[in-house]
PDB file of N, CA and C in Angstrom:
ATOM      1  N   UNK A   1     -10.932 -14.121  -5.089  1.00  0.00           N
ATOM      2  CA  UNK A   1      -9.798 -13.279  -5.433  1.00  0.00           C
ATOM      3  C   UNK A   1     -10.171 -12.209  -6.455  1.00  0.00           C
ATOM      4  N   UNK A   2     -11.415 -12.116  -6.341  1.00  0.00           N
ATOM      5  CA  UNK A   2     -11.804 -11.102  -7.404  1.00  0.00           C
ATOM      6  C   UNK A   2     -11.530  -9.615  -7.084  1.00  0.00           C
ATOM      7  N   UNK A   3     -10.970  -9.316  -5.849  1.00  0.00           N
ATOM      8  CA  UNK A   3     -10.719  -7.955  -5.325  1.00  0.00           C
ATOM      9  C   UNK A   3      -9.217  -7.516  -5.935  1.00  0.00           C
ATOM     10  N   UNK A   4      -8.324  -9.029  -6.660  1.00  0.00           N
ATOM     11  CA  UNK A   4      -6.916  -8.767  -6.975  1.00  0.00           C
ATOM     12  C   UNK A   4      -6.946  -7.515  -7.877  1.00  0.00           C
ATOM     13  N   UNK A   5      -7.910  -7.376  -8.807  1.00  0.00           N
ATOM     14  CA  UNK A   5      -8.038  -6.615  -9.731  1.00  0.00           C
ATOM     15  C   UNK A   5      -8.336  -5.687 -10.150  1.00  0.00           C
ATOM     16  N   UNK A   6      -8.919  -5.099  -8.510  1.00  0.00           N
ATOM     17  CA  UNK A   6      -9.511  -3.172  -8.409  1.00  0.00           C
ATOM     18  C   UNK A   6      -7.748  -2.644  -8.282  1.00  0.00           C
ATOM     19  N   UNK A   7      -8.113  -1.433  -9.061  1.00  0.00           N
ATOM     20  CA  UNK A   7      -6.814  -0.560  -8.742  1.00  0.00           C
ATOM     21  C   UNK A   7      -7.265   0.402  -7.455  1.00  0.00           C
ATOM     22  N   UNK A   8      -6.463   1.291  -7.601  1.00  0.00           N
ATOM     23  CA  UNK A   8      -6.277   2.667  -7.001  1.00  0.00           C
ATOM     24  C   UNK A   8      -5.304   3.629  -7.482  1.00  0.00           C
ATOM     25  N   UNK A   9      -5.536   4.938  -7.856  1.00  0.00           N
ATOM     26  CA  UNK A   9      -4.915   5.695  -8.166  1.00  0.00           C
ATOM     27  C   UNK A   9      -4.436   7.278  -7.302  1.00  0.00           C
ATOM     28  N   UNK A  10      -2.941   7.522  -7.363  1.00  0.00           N
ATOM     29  CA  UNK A  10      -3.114   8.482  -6.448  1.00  0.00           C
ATOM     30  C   UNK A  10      -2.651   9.857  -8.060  1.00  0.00           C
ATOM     31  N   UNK A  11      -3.748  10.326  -7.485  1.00  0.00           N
ATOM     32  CA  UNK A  11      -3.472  11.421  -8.537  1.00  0.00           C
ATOM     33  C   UNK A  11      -2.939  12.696  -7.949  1.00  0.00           C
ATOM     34  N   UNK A  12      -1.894  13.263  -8.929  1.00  0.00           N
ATOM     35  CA  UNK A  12      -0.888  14.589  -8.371  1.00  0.00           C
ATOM     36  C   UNK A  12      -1.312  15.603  -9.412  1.00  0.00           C
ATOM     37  N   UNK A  13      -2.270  15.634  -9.856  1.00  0.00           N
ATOM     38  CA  UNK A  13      -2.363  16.698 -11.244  1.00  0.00           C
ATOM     39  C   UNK A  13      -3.040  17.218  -9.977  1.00  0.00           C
ATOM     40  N   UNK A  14      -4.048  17.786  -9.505  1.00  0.00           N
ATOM     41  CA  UNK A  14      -5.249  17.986  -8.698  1.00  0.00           C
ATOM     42  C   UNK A  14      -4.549  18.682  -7.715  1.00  0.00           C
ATOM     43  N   UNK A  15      -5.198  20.730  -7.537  1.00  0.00           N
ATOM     44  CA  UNK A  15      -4.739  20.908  -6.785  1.00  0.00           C
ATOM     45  C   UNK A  15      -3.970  20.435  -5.252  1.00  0.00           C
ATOM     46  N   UNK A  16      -5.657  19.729  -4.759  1.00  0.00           N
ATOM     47  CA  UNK A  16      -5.051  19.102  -3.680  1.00  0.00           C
ATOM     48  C   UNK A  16      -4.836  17.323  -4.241  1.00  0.00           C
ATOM     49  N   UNK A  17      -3.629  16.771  -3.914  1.00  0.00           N
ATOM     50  CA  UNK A  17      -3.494  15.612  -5.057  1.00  0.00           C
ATOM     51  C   UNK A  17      -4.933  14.849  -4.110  1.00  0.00           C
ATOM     52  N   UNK A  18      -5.078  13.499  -4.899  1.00  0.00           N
ATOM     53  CA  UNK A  18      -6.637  12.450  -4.055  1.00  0.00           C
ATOM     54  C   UNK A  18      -6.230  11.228  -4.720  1.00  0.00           C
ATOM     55  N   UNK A  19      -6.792  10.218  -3.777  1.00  0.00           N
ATOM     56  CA  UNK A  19      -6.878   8.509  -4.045  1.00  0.00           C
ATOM     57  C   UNK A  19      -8.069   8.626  -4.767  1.00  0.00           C
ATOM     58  N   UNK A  20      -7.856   7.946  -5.896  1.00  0.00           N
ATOM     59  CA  UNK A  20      -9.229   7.224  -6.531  1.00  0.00           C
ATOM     60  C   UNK A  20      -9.216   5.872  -6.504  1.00  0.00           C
ATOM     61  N   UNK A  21     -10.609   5.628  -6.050  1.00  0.00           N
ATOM     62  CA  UNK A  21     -10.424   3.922  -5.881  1.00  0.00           C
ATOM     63  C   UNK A  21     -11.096   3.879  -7.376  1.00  0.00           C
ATOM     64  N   UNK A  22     -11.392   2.034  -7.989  1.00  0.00           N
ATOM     65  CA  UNK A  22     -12.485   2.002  -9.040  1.00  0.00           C
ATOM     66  C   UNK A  22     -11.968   0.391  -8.882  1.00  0.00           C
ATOM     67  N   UNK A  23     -12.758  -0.562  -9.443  1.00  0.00           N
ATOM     68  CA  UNK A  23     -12.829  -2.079  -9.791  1.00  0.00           C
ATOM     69  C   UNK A  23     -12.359  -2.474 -10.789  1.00  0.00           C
ATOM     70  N   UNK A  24     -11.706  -1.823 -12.165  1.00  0.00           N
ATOM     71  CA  UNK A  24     -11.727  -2.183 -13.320  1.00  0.00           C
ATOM     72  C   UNK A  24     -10.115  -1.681 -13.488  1.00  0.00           C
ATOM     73  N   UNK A  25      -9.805  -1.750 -14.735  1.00  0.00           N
ATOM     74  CA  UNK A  25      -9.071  -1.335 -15.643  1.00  0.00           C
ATOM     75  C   UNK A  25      -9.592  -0.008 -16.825  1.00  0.00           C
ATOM     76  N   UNK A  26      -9.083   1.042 -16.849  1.00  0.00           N
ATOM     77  CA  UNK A  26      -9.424   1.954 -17.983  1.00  0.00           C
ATOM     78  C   UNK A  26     -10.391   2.877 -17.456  1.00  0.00           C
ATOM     79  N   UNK A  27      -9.852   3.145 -15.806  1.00  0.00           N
ATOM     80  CA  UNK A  27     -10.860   4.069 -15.385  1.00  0.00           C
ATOM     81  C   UNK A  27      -9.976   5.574 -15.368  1.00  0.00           C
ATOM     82  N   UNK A  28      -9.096   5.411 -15.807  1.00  0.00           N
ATOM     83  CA  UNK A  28      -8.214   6.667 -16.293  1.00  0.00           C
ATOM     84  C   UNK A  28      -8.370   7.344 -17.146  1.00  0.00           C
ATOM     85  N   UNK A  29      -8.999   8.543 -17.141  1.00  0.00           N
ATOM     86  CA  UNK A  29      -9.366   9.359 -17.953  1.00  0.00           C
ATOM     87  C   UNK A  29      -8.546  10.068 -19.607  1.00  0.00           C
ATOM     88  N   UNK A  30      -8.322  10.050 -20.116  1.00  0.00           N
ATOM     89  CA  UNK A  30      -7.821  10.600 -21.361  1.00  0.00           C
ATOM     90  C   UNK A  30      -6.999  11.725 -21.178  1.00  0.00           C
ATOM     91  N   UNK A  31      -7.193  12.405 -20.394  1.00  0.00           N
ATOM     92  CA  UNK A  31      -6.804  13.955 -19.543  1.00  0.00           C
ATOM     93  C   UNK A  31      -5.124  13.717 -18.492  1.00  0.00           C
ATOM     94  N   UNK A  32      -5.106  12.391 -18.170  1.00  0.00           N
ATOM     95  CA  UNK A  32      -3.956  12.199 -17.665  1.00  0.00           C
ATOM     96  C   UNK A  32      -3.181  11.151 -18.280  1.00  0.00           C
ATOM     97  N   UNK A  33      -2.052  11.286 -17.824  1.00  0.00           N
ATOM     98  CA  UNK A  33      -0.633  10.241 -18.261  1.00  0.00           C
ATOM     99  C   UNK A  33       0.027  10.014 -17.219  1.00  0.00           C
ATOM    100  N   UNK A  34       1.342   9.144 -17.053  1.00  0.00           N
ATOM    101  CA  UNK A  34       2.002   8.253 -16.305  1.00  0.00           C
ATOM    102  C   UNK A  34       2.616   9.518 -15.433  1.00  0.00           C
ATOM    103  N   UNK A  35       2.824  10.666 -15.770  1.00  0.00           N
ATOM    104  CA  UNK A  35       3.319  11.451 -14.853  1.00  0.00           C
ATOM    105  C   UNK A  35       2.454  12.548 -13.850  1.00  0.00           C
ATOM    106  N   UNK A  36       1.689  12.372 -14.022  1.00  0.00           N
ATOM    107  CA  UNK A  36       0.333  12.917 -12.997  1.00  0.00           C
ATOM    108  C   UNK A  36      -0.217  12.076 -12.105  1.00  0.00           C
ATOM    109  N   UNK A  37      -0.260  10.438 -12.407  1.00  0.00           N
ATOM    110  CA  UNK A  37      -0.442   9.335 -11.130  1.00  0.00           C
ATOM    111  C   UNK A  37       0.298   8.396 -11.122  1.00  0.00           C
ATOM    112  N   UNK A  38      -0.029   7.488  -9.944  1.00  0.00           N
ATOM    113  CA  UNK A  38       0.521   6.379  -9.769  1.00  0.00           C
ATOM    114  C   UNK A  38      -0.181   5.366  -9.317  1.00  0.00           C
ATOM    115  N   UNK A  39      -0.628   4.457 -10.713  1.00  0.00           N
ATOM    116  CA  UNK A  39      -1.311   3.181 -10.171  1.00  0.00           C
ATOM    117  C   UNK A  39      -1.109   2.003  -9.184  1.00  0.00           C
ATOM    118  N   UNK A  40      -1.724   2.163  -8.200  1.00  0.00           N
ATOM    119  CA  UNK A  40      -1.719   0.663  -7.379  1.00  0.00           C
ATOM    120  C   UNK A  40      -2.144  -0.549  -7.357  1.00  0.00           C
ATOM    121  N   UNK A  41      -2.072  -1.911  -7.163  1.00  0.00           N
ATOM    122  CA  UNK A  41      -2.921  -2.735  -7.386  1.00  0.00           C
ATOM    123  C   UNK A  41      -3.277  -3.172  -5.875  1.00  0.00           C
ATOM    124  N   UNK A  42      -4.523  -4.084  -5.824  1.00  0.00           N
ATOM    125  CA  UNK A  42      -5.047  -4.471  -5.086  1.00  0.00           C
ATOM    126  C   UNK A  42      -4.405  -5.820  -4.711  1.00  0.00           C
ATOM    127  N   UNK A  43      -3.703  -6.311  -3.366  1.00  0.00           N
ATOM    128  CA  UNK A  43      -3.324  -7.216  -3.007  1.00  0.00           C
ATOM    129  C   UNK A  43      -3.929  -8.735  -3.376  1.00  0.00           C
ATOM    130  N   UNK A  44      -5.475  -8.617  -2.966  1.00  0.00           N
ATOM    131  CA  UNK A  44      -6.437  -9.358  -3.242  1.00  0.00           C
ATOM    132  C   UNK A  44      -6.603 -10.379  -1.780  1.00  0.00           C
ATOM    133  N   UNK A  45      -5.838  -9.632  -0.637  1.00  0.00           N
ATOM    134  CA  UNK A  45      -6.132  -9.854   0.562  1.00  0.00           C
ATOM    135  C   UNK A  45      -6.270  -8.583   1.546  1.00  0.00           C
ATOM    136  N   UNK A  46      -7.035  -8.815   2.702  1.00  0.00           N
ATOM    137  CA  UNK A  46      -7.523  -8.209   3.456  1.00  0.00           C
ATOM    138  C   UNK A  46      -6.577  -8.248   4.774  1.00  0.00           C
ATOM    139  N   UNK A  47      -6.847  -6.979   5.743  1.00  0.00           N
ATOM    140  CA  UNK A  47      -6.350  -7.043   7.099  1.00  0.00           C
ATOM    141  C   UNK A  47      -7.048  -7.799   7.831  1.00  0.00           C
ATOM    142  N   UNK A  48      -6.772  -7.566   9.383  1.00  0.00           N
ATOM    143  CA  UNK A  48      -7.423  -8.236  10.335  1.00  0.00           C
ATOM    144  C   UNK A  48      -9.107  -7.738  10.596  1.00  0.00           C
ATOM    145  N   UNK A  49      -9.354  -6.508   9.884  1.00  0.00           N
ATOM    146  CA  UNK A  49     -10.314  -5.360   9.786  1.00  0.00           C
ATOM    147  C   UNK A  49     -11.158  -5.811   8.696  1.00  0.00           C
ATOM    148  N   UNK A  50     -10.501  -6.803   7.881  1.00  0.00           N
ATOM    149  CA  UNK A  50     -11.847  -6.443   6.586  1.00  0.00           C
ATOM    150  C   UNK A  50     -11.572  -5.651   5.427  1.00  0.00           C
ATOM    151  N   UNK A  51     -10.244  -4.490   5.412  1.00  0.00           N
ATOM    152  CA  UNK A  51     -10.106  -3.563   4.632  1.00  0.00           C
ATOM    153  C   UNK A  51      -9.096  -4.292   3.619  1.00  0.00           C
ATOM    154  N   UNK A  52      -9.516  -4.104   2.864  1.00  0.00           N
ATOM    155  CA  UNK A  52      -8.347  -4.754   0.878  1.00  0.00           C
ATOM    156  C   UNK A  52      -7.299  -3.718   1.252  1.00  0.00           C
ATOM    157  N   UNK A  53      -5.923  -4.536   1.224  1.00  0.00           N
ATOM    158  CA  UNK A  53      -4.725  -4.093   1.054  1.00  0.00           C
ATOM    159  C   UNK A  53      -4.298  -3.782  -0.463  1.00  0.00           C
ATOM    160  N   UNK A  54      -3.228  -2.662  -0.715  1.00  0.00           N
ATOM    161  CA  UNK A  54      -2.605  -2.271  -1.887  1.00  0.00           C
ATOM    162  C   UNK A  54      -1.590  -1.813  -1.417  1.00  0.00           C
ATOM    163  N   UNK A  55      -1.087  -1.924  -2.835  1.00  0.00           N
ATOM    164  CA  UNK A  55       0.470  -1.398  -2.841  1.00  0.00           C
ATOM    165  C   UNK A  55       0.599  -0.107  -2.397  1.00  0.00           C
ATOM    166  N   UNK A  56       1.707   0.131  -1.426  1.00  0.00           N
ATOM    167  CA  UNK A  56       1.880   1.489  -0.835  1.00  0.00           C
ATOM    168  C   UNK A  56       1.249   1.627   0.493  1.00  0.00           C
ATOM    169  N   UNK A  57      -0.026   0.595   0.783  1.00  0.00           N
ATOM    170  CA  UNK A  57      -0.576   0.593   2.306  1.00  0.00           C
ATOM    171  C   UNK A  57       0.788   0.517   3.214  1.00  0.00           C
ATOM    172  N   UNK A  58       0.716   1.171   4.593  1.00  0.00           N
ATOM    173  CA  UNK A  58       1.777   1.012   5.033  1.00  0.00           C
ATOM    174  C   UNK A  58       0.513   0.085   6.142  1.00  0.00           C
ATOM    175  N   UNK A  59       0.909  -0.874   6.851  1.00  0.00           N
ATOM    176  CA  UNK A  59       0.450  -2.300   7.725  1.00  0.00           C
ATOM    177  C   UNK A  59       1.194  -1.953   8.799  1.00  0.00           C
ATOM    178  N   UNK A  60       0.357  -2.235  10.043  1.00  0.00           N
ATOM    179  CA  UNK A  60       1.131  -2.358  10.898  1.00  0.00           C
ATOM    180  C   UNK A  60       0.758  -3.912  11.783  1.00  0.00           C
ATOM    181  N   UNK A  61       1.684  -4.234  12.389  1.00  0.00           N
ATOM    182  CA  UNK A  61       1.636  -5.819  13.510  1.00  0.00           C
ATOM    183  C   UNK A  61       2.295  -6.080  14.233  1.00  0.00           C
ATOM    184  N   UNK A  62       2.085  -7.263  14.900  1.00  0.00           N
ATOM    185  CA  UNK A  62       2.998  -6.985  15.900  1.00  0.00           C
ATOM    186  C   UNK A  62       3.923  -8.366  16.106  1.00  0.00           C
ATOM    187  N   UNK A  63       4.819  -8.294  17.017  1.00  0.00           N
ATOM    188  CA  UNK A  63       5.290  -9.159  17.561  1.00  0.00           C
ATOM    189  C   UNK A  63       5.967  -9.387  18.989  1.00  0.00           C
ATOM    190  N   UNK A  64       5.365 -10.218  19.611  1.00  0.00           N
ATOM    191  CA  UNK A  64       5.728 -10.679  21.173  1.00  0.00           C
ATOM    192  C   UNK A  64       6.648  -9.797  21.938  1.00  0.00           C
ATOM    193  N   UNK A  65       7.599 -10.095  21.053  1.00  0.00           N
ATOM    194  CA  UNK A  65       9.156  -9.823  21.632  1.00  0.00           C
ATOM    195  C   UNK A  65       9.190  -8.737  21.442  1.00  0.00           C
ATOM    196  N   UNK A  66       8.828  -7.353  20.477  1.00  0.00           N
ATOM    197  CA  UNK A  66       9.430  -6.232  20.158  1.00  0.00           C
ATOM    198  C   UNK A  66       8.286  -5.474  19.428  1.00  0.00           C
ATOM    199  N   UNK A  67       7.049  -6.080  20.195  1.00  0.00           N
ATOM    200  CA  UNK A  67       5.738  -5.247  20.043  1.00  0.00           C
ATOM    201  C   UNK A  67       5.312  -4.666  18.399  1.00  0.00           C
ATOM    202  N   UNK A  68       4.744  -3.243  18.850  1.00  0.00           N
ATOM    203  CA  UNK A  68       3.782  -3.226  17.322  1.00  0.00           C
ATOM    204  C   UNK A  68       5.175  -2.725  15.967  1.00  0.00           C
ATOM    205  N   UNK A  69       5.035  -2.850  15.258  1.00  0.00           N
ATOM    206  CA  UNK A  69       6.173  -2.467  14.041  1.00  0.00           C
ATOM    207  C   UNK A  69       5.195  -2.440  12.942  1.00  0.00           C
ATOM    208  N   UNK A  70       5.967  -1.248  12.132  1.00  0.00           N
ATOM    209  CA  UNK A  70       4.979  -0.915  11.134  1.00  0.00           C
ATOM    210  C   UNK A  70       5.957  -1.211   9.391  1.00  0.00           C
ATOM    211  N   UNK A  71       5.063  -1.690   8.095  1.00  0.00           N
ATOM    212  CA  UNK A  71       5.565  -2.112   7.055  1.00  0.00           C
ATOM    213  C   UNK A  71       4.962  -1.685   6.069  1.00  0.00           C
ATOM    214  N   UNK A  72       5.926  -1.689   4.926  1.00  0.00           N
ATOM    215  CA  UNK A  72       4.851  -1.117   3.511  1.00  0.00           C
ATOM    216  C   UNK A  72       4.664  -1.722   3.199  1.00  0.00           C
ATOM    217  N   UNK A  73       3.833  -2.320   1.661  1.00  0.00           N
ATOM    218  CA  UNK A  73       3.428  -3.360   1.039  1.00  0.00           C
ATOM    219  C   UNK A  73       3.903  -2.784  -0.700  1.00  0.00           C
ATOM    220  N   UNK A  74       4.811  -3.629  -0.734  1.00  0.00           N
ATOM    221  CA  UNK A  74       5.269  -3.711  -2.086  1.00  0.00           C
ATOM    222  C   UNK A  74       5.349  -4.918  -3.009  1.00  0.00           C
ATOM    223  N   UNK A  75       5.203  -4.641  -4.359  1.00  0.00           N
ATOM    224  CA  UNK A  75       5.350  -5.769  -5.128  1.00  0.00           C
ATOM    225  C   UNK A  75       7.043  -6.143  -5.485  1.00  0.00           C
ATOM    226  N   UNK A  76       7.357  -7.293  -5.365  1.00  0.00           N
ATOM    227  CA  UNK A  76       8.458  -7.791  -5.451  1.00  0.00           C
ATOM    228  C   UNK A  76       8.614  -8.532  -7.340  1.00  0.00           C
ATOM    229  N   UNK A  77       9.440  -7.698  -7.779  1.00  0.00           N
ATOM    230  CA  UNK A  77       9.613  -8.741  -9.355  1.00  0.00           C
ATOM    231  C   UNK A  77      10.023  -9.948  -9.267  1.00  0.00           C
ATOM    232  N   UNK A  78      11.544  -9.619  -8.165  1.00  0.00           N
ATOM    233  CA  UNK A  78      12.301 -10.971  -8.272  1.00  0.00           C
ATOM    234  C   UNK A  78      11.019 -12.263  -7.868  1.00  0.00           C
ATOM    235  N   UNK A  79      10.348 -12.245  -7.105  1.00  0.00           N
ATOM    236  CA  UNK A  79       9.492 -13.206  -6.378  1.00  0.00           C
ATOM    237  C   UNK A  79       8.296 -13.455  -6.890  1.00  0.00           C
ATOM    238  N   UNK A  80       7.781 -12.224  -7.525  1.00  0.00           N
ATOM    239  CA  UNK A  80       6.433 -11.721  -8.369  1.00  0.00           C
ATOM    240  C   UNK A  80       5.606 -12.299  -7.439  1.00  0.00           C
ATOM    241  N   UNK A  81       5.514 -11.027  -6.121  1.00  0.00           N
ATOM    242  CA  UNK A  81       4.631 -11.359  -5.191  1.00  0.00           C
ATOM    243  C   UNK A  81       4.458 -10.274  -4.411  1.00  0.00           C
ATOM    244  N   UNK A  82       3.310 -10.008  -3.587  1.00  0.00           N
ATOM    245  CA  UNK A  82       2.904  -8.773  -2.668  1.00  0.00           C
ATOM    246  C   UNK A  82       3.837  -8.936  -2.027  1.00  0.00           C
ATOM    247  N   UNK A  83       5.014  -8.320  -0.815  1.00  0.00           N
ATOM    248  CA  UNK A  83       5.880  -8.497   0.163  1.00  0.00           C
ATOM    249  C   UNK A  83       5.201  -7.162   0.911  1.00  0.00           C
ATOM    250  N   UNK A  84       5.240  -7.627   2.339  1.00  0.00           N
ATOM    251  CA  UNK A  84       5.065  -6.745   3.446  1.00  0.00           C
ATOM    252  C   UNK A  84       7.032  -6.435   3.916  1.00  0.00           C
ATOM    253  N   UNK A  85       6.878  -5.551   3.722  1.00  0.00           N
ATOM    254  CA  UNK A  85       8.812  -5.032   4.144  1.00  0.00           C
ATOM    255  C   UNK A  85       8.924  -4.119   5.332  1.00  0.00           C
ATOM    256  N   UNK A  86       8.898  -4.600   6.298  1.00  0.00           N
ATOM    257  CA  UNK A  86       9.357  -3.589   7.197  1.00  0.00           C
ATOM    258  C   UNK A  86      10.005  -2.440   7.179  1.00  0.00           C
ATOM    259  N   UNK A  87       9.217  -1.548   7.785  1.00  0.00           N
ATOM    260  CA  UNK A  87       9.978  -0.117   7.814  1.00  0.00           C
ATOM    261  C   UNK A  87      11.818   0.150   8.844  1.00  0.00           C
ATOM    262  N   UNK A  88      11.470  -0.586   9.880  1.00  0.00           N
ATOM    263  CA  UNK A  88      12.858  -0.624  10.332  1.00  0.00           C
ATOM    264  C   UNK A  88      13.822  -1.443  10.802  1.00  0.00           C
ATOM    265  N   UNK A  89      14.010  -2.287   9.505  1.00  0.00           N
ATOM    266  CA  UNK A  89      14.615  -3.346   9.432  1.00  0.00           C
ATOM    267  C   UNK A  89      15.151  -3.772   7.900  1.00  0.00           C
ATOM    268  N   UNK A  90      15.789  -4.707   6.939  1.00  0.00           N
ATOM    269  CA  UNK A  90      15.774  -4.614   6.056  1.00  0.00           C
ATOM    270  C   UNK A  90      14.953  -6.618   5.263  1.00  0.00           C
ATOM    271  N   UNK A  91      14.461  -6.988   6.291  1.00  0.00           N
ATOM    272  CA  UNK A  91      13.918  -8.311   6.108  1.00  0.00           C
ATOM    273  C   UNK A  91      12.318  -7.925   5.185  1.00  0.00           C
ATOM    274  N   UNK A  92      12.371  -8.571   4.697  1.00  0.00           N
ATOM    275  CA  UNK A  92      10.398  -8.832   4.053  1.00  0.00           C
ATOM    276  C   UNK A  92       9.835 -10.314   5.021  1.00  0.00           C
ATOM    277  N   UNK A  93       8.820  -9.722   5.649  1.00  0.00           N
ATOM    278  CA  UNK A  93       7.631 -11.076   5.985  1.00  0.00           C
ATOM    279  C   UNK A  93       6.422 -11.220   5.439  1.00  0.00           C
ATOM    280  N   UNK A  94       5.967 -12.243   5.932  1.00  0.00           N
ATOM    281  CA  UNK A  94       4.780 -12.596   5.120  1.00  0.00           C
ATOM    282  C   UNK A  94       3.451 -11.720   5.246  1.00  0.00           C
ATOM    283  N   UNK A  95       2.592 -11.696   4.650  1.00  0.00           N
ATOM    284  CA  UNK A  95       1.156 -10.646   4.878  1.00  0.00           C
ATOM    285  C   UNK A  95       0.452 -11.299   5.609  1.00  0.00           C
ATOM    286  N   UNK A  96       0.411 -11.283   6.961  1.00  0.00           N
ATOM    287  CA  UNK A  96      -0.219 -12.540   7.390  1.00  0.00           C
ATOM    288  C   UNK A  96      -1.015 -11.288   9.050  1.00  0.00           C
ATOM    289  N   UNK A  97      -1.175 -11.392   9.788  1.00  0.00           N
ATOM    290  CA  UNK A  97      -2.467 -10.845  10.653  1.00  0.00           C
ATOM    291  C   UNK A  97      -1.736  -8.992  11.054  1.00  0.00           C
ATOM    292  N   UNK A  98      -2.130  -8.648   9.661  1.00  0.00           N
ATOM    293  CA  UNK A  98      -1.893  -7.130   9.912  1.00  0.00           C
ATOM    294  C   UNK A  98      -3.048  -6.036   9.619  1.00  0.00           C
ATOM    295  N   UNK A  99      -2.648  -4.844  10.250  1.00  0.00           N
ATOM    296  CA  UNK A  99      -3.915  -3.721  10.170  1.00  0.00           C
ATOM    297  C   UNK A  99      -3.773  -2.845   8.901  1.00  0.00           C
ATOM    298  N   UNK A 100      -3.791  -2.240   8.021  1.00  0.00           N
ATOM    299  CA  UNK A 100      -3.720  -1.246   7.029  1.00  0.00           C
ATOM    300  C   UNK A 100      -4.038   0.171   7.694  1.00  0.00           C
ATOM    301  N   UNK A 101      -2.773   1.061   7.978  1.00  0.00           N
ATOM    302  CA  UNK A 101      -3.090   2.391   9.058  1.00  0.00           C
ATOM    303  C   UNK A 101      -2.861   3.377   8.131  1.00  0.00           C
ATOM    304  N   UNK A 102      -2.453   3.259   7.026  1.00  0.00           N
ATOM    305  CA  UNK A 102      -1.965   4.422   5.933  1.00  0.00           C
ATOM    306  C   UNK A 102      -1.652   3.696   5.034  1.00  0.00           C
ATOM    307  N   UNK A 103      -1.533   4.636   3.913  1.00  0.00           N
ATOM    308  CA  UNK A 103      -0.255   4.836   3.104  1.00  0.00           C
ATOM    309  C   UNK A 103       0.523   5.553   2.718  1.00  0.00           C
ATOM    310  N   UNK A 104       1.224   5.434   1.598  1.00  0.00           N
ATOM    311  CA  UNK A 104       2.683   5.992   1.375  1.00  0.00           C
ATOM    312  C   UNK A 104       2.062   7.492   1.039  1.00  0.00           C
ATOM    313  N   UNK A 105       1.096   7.543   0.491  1.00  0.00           N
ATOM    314  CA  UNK A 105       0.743   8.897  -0.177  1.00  0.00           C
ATOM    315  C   UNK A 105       0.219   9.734   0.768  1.00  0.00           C
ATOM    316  N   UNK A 106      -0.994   9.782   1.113  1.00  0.00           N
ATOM    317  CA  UNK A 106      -1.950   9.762   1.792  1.00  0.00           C
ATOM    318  C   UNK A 106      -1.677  10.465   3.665  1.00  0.00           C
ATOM    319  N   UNK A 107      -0.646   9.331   4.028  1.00  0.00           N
ATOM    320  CA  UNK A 107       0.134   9.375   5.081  1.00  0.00           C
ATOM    321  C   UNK A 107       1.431   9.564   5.051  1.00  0.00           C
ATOM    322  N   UNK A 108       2.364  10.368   4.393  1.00  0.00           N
ATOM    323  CA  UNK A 108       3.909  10.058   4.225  1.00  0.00           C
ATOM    324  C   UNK A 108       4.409  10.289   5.472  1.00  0.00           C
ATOM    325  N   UNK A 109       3.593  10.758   6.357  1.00  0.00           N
ATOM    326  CA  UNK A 109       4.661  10.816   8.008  1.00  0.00           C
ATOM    327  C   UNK A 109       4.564   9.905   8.828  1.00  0.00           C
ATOM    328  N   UNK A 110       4.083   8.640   8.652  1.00  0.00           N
ATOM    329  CA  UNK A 110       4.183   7.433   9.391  1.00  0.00           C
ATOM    330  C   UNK A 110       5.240   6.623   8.165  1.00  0.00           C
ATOM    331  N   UNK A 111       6.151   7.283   7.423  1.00  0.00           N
ATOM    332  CA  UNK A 111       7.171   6.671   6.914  1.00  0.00           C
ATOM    333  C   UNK A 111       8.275   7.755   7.919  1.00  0.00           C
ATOM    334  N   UNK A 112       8.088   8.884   7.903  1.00  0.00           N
ATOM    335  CA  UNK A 112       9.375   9.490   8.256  1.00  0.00           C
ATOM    336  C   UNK A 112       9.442   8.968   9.692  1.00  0.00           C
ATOM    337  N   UNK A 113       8.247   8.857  10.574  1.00  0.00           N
ATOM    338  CA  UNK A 113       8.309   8.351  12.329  1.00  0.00           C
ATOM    339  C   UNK A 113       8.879   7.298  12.512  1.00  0.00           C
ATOM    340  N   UNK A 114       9.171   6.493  11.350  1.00  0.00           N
ATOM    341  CA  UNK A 114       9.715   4.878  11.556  1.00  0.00           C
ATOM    342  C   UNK A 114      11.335   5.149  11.611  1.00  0.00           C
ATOM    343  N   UNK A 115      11.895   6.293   9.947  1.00  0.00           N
ATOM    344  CA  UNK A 115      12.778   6.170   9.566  1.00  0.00           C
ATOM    345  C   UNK A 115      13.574   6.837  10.863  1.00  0.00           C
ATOM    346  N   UNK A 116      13.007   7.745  11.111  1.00  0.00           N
ATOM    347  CA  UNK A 116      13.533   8.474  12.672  1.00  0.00           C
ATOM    348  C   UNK A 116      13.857   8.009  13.479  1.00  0.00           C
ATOM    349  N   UNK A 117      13.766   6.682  13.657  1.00  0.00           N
ATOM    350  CA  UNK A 117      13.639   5.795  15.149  1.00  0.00           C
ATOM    351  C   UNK A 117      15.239   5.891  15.303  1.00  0.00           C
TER     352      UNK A 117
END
């Protein structure tokens, strides 16, 4: 579980804004503050791929009955836990055999294609 603890940062100061990945804590430069990024944490689990999930990955999976459906990954206080939340629906399921296809930043139009449905 040693991957729980890499961040990611999406930085908006930067003409074009960019993800910074890093392993640690205090890889934030002196030059920015809370309103130029937004820290993510690392789930400290992986997709079906191999790739470390974080907060804001949007996941996609599937199911039998009503095929592929796509979800964000947010941290929950009440539960104080990663939750995968479906994009079009209002249920949370478990993180359990999904792909990491985006995220919230990075990708914001595989949020609007869901909300559209």
């Amino acid at each position: 579980m040693n991957d729980r603890f890499k961040f990611r940062v999406w930085q908006t100061e930067l003409r074009v804004p960019k993800m910074k990945y890093n392993s640690g804590i205090g890889f934030i430069n002196n030059q920015l503050d809370d309103t130029n990024c937004v820290t993510m944490q690392c789930t400290g689990l992986k997709d079906k791929n191999g790739k470390l999930i974080y907060e804001g990955d949007i996941c996609e999976y599937e199911f039998e009955e009503i095929g592929k459906q796509k979800a964000i990954i947010e941290f929950n206080k009440k539960y104080a836990a990663f939750l995968m939340k479906p994009l079009n629906d209002f249920q949370y399921i478990n993180i359990n055999d999904c792909e990491v296809i985006g995220n919230k930043f990075e990708n914001p139009e595989l949020l609007k294609e869901c909300k559209n449905k």
